[in-house]
N, C-alpha and C. Protein backbone atom coordinates (compact mmCIF):
# COMPACT_ATOMS: atom_id res chain seq x y z
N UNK A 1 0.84 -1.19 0.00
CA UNK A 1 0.00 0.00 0.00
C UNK A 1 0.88 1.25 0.00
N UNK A 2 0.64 1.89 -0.69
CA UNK A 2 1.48 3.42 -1.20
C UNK A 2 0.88 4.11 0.19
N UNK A 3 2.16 4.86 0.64
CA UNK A 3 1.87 6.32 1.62
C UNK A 3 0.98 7.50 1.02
N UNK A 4 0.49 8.15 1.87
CA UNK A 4 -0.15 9.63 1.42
C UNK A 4 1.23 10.51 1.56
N UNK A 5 1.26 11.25 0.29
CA UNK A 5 2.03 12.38 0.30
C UNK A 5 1.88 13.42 0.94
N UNK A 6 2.86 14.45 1.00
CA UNK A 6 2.70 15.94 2.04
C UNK A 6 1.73 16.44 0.96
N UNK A 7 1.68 16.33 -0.16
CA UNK A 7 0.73 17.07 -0.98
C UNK A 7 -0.83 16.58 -0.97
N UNK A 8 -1.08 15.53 -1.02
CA UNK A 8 -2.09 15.03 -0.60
C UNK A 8 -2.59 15.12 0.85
N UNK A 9 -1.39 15.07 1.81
CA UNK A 9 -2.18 15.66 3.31
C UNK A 9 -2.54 17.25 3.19
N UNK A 10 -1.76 17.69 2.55
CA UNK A 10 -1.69 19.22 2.91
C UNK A 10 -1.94 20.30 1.53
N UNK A 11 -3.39 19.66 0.80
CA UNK A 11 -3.16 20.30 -0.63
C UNK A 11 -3.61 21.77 -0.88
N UNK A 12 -4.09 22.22 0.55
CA UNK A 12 -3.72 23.86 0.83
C UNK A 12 -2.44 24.30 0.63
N UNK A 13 -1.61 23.69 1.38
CA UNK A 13 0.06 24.07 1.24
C UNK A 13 0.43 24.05 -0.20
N UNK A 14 0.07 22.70 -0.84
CA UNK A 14 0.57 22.92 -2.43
C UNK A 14 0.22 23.78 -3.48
N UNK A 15 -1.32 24.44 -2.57
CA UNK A 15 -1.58 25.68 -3.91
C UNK A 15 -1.06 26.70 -3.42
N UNK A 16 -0.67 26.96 -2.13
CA UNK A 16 0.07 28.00 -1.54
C UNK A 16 1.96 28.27 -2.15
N UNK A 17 2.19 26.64 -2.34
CA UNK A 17 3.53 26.86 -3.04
C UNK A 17 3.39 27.00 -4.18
N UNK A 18 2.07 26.99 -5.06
CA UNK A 18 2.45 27.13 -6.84
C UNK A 18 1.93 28.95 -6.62
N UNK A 19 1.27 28.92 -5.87
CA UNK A 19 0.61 30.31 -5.68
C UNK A 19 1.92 31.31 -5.61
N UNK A 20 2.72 31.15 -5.20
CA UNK A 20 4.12 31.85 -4.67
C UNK A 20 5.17 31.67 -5.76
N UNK A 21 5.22 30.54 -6.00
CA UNK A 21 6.48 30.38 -6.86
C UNK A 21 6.15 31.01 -8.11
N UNK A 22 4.88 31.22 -8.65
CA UNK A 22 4.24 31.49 -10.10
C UNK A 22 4.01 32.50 -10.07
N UNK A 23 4.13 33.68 -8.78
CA UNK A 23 3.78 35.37 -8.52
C UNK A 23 5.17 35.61 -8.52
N UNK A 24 6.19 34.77 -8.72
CA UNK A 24 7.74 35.23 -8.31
C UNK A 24 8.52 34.76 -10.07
N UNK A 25 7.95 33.69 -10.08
CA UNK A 25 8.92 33.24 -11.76
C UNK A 25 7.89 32.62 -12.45
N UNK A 26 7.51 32.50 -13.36
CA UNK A 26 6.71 32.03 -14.34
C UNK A 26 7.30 31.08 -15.21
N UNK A 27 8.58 31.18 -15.48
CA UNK A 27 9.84 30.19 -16.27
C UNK A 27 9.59 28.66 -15.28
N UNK A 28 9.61 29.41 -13.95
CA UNK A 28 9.73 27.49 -12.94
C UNK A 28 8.35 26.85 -13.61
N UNK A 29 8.22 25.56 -13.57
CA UNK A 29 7.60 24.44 -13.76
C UNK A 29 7.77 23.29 -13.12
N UNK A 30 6.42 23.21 -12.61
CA UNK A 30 5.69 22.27 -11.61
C UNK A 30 5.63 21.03 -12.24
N UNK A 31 6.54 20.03 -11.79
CA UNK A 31 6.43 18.52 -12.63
C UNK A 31 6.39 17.42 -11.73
N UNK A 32 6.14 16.23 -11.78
CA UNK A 32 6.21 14.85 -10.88
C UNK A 32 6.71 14.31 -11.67
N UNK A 33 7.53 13.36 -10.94
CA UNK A 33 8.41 11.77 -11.51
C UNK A 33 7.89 11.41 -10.36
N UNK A 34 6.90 10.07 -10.47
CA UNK A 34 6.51 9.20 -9.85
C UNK A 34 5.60 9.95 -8.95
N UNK A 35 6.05 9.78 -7.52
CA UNK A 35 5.22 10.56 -6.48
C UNK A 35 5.85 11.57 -5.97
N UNK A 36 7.33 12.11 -6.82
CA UNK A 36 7.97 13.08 -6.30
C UNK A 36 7.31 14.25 -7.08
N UNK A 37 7.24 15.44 -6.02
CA UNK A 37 7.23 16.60 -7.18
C UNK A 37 8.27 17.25 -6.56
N UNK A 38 8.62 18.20 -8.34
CA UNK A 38 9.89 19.07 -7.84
C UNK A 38 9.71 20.58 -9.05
N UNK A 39 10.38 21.41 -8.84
CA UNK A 39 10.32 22.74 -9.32
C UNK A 39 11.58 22.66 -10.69
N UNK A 40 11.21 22.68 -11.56
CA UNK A 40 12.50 23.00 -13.31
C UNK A 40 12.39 24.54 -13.53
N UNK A 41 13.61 25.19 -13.86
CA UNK A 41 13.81 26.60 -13.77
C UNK A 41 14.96 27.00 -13.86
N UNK A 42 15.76 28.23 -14.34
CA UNK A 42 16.48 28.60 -14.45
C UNK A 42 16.90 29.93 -13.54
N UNK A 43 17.99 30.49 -13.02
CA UNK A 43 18.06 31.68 -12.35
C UNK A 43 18.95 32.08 -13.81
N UNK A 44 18.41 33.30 -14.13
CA UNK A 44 19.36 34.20 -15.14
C UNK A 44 19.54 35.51 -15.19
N UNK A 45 19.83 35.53 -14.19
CA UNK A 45 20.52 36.96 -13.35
C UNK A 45 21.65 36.53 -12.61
N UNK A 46 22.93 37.15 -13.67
CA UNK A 46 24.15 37.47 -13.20
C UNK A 46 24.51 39.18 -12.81
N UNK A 47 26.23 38.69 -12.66
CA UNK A 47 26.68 40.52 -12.47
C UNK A 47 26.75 40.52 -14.06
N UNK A 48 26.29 41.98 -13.76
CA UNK A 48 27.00 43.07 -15.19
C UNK A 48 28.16 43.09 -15.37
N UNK A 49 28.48 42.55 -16.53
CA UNK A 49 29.88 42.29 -17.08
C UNK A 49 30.80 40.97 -16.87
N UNK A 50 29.69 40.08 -16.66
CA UNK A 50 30.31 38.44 -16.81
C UNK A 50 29.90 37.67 -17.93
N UNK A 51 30.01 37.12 -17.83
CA UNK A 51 29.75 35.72 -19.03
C UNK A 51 29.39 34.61 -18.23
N UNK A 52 28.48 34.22 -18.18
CA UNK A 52 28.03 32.67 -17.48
C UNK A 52 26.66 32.49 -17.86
N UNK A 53 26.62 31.16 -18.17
CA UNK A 53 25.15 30.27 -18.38
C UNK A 53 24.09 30.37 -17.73
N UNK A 54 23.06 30.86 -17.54
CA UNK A 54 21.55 30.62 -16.63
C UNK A 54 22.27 29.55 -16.07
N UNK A 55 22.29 29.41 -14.64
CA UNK A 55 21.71 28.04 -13.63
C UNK A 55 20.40 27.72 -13.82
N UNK A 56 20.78 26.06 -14.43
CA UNK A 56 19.76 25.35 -14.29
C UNK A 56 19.48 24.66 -13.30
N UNK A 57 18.39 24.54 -12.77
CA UNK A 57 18.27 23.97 -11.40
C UNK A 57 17.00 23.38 -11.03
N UNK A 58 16.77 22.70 -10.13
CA UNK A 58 15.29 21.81 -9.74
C UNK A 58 15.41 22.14 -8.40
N UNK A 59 14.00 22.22 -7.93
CA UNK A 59 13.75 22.01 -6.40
C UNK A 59 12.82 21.13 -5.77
N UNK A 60 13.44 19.81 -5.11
CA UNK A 60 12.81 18.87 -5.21
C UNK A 60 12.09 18.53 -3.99
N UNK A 61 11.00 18.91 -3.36
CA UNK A 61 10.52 18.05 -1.68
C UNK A 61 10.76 16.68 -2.00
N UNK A 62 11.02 17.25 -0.32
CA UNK A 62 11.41 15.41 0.14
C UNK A 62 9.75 15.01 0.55
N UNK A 63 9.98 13.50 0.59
CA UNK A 63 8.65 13.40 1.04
C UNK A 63 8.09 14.05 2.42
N UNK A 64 8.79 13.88 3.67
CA UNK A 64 9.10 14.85 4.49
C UNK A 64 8.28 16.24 4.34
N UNK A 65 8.01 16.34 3.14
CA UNK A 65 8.34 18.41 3.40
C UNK A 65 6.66 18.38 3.93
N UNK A 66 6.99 19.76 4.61
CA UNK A 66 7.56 20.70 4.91
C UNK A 66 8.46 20.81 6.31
N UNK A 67 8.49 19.56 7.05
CA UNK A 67 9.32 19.46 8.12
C UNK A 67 10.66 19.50 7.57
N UNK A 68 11.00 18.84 6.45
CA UNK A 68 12.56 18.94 6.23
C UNK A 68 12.65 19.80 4.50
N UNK A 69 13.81 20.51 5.06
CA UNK A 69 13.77 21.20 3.47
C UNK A 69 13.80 20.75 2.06
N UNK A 70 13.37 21.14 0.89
CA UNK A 70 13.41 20.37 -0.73
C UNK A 70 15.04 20.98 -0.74
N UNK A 71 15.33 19.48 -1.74
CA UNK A 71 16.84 19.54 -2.08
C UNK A 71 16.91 20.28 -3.10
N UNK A 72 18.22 20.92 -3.49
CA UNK A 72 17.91 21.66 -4.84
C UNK A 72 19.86 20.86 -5.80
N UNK A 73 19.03 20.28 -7.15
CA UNK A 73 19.67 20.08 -7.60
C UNK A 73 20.24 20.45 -8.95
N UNK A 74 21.63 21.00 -9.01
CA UNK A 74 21.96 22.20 -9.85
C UNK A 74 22.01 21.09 -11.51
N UNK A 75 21.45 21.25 -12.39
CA UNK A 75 21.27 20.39 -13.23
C UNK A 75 23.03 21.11 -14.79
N UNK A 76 23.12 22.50 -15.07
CA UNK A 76 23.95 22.81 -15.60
C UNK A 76 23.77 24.40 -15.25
N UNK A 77 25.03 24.82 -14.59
CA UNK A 77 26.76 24.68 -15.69
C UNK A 77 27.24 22.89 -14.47
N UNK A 78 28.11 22.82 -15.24
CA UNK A 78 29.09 21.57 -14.36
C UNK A 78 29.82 23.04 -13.30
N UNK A 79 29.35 22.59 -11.90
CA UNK A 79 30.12 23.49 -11.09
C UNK A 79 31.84 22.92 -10.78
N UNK A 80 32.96 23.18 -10.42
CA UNK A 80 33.86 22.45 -9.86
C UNK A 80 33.81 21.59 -8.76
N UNK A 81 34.09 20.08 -8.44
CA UNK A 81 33.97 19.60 -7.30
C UNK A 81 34.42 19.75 -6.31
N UNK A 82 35.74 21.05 -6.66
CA UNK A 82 37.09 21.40 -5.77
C UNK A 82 36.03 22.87 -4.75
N UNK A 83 35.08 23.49 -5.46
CA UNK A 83 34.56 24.33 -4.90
C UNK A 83 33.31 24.28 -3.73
N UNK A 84 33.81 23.83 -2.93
CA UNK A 84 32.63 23.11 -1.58
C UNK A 84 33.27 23.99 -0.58
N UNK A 85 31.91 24.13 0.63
CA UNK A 85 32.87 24.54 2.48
C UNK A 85 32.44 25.73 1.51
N UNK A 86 31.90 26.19 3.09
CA UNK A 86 31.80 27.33 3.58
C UNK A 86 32.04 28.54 2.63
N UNK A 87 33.24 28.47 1.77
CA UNK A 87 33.51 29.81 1.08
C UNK A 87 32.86 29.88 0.27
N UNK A 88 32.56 28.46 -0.70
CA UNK A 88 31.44 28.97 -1.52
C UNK A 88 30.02 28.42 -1.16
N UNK A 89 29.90 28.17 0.04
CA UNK A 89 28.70 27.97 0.24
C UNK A 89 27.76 26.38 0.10
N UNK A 90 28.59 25.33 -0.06
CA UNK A 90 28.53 24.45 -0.83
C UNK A 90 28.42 23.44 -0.11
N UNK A 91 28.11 22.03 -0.04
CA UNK A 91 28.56 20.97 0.93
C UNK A 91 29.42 19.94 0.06
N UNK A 92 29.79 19.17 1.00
CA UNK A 92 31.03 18.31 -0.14
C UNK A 92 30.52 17.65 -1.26
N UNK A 93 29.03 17.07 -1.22
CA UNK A 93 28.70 16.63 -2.25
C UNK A 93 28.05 17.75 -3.54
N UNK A 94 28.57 18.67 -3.26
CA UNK A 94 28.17 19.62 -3.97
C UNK A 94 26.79 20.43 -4.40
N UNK A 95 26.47 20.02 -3.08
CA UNK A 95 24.62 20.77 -3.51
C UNK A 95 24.68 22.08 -2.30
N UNK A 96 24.26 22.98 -3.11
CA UNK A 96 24.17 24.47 -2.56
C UNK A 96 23.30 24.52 -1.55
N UNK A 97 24.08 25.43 -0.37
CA UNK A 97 24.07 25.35 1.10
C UNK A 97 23.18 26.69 1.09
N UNK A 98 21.68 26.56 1.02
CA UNK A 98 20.67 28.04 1.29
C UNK A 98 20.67 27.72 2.12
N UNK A 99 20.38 27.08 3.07
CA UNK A 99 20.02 27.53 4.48
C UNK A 99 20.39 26.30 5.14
N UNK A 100 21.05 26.92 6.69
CA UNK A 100 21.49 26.20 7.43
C UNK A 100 20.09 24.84 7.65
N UNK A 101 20.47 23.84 7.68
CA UNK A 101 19.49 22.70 8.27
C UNK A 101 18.85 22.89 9.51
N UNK A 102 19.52 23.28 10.64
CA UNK A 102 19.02 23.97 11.66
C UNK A 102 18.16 25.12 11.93
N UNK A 103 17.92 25.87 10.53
CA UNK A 103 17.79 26.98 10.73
C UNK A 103 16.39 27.02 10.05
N UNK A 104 16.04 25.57 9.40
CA UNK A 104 14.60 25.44 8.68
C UNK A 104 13.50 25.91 9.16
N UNK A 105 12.55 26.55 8.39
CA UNK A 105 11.14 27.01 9.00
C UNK A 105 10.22 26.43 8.09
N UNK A 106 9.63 25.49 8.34
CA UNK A 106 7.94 24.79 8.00
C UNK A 106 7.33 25.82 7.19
N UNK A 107 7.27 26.78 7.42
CA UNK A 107 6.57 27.79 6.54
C UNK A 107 7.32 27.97 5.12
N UNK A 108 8.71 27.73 5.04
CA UNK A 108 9.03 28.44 4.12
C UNK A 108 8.88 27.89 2.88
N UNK A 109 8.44 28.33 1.44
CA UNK A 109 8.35 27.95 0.79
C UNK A 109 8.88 27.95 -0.77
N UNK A 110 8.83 26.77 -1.58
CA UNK A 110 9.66 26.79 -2.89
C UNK A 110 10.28 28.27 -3.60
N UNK A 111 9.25 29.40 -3.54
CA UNK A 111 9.63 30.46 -4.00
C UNK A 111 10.78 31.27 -3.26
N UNK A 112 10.85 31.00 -2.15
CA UNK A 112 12.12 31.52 -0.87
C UNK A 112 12.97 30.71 -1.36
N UNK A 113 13.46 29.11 -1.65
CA UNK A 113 14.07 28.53 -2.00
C UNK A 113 15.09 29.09 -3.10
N UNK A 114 13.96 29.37 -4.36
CA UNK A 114 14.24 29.87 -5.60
C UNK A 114 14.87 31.01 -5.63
N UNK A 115 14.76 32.18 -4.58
CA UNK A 115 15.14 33.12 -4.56
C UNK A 115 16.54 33.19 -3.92
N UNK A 116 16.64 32.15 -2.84
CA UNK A 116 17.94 32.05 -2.33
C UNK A 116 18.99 31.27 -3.34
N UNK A 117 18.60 30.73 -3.61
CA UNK A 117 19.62 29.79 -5.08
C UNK A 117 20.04 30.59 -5.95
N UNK A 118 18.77 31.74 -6.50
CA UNK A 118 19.37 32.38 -7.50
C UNK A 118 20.05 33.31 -6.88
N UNK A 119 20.12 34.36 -5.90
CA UNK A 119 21.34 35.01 -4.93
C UNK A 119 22.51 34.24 -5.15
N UNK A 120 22.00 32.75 -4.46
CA UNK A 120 23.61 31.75 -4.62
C UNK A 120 24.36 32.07 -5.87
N UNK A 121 23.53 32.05 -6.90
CA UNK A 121 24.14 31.96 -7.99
C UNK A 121 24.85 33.38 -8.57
N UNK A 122 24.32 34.39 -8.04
CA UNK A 122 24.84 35.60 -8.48
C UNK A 122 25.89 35.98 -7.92
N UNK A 123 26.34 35.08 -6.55
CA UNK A 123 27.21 35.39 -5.86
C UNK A 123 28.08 34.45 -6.49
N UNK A 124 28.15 33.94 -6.23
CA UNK A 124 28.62 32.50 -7.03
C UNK A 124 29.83 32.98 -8.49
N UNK A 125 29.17 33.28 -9.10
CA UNK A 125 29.80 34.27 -10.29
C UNK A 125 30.02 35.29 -10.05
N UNK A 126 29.91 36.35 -9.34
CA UNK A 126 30.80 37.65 -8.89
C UNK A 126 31.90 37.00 -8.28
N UNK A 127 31.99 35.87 -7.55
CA UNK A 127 33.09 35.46 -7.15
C UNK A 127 34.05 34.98 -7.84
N UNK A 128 33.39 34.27 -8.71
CA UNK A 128 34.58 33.68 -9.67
C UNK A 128 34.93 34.59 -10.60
N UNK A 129 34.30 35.41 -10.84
CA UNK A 129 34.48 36.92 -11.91
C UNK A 129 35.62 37.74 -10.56
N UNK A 130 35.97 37.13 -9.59
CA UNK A 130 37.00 38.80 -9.02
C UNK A 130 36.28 39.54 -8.70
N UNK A 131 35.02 40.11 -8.70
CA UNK A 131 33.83 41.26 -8.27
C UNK A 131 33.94 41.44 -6.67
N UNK A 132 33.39 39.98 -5.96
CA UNK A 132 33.83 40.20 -4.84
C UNK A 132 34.53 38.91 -4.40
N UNK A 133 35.52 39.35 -3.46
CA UNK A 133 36.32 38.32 -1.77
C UNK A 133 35.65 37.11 -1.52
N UNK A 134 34.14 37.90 -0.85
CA UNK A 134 33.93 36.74 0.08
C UNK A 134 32.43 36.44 -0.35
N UNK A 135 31.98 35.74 -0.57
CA UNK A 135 30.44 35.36 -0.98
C UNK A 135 29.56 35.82 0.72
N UNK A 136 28.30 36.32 0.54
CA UNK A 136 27.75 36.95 1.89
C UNK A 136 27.20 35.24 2.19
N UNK A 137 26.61 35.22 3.10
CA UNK A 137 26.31 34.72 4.54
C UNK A 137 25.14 34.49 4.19
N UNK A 138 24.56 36.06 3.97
CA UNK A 138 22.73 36.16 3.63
C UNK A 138 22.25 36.28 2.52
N UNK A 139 21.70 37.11 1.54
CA UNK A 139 21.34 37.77 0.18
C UNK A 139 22.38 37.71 -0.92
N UNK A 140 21.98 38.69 -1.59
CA UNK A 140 23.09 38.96 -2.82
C UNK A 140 24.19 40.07 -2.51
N UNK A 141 25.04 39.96 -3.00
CA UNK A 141 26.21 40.96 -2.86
C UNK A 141 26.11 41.98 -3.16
N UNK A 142 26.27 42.92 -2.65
CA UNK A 142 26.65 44.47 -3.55
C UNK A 142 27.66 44.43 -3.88
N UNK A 143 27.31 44.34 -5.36
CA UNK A 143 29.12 44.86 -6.29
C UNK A 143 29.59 46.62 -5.77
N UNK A 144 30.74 46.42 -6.34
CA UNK A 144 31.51 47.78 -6.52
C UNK A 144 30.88 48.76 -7.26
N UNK A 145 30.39 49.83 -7.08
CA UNK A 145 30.44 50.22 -8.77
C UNK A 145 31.26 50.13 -9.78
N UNK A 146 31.19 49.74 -11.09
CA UNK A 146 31.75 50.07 -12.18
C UNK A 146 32.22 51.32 -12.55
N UNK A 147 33.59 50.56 -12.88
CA UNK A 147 34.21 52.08 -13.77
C UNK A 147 34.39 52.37 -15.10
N UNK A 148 33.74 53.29 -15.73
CA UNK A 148 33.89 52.99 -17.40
C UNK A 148 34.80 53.75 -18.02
N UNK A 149 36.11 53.49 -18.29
CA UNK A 149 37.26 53.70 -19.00
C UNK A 149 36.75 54.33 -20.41
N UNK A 150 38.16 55.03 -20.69
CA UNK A 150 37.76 55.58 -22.38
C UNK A 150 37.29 54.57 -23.04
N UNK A 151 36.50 55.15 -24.14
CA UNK A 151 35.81 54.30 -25.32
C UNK A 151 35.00 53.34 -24.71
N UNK A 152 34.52 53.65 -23.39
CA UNK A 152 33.60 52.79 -22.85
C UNK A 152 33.26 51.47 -22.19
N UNK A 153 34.97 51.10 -22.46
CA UNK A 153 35.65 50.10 -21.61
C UNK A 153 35.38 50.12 -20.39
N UNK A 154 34.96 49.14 -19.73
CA UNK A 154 35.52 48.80 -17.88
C UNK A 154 36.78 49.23 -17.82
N UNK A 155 36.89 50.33 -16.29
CA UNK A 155 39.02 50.59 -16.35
C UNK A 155 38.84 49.19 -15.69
């Protein structure tokens, strides 16, 4: 006999998460494999004046949810495996560290997720672009301002 899902116990909560995620990105898409559902989407907001690919990415509840957080799995660019810990935010198996495990709230939902990933990601690439040191803790970074050199060049 198959379990009842969090979506099936709680299918207030699930129009509450398409309700949110679909007032925030319209690109994400709501899909199931099997009895999983998970979020397909891209973040494509970098810094001004990089070069990098949309993150592609999924956000997947566990069956669990909303007691334990949806995993989010970065589908492309290929990140480095050397880039994990703390500096970039990362855990060793390489799935991006939004929020401390400890620090989970039941309330929060796919669209908070989405929004923290894509931060990840903007930080993520200002970092590897030289923009900034240290990737923040919380949100997105404030760059430097830009300087625009003769003929319109970055100095």
């Amino acid at each position: 006999m198959l379990e009842t899902t969090w979506y099936e116990l709680l299918p207030h909560r699930l129009v509450l998460e398409t309700f949110r995620v679909n007032s925030c990105d319209e690109s994400f898409v709501l899909k199931r494999l099997d009895r999983t559902l998970y979020w397909e989407g891209r973040a494509l907001d970098i810094p001004e004046g990089t070069d990098a690919p949309a993150l592609h990415f999924l956000v997947v509840y566990p069956e669990a949810f909303p007691a334990i957080p949806p995993e989010v799995e970065i589908v492309s660019p290929d990140l480095s495996p050397d880039e994990w810990g703390h500096e970039w935010h990362r855990w060793m198996n390489g799935d991006v560290c939004y929020v401390r495990p400890s620090k989970w709230q039941v309330s929060t939902t796919a669209e908070e997720v989405i929004k923290k990933v894509s931060d990840w990601y903007f930080n993520y690439v200002a970092k590897k672009n030289g923009l900034i040191a240290k990737m923040p803790d919380y949100g997105r970074a404030e760059l430097p301002p830009r300087t625009i050199g003769p003929g319109g060049k970055d100095a």
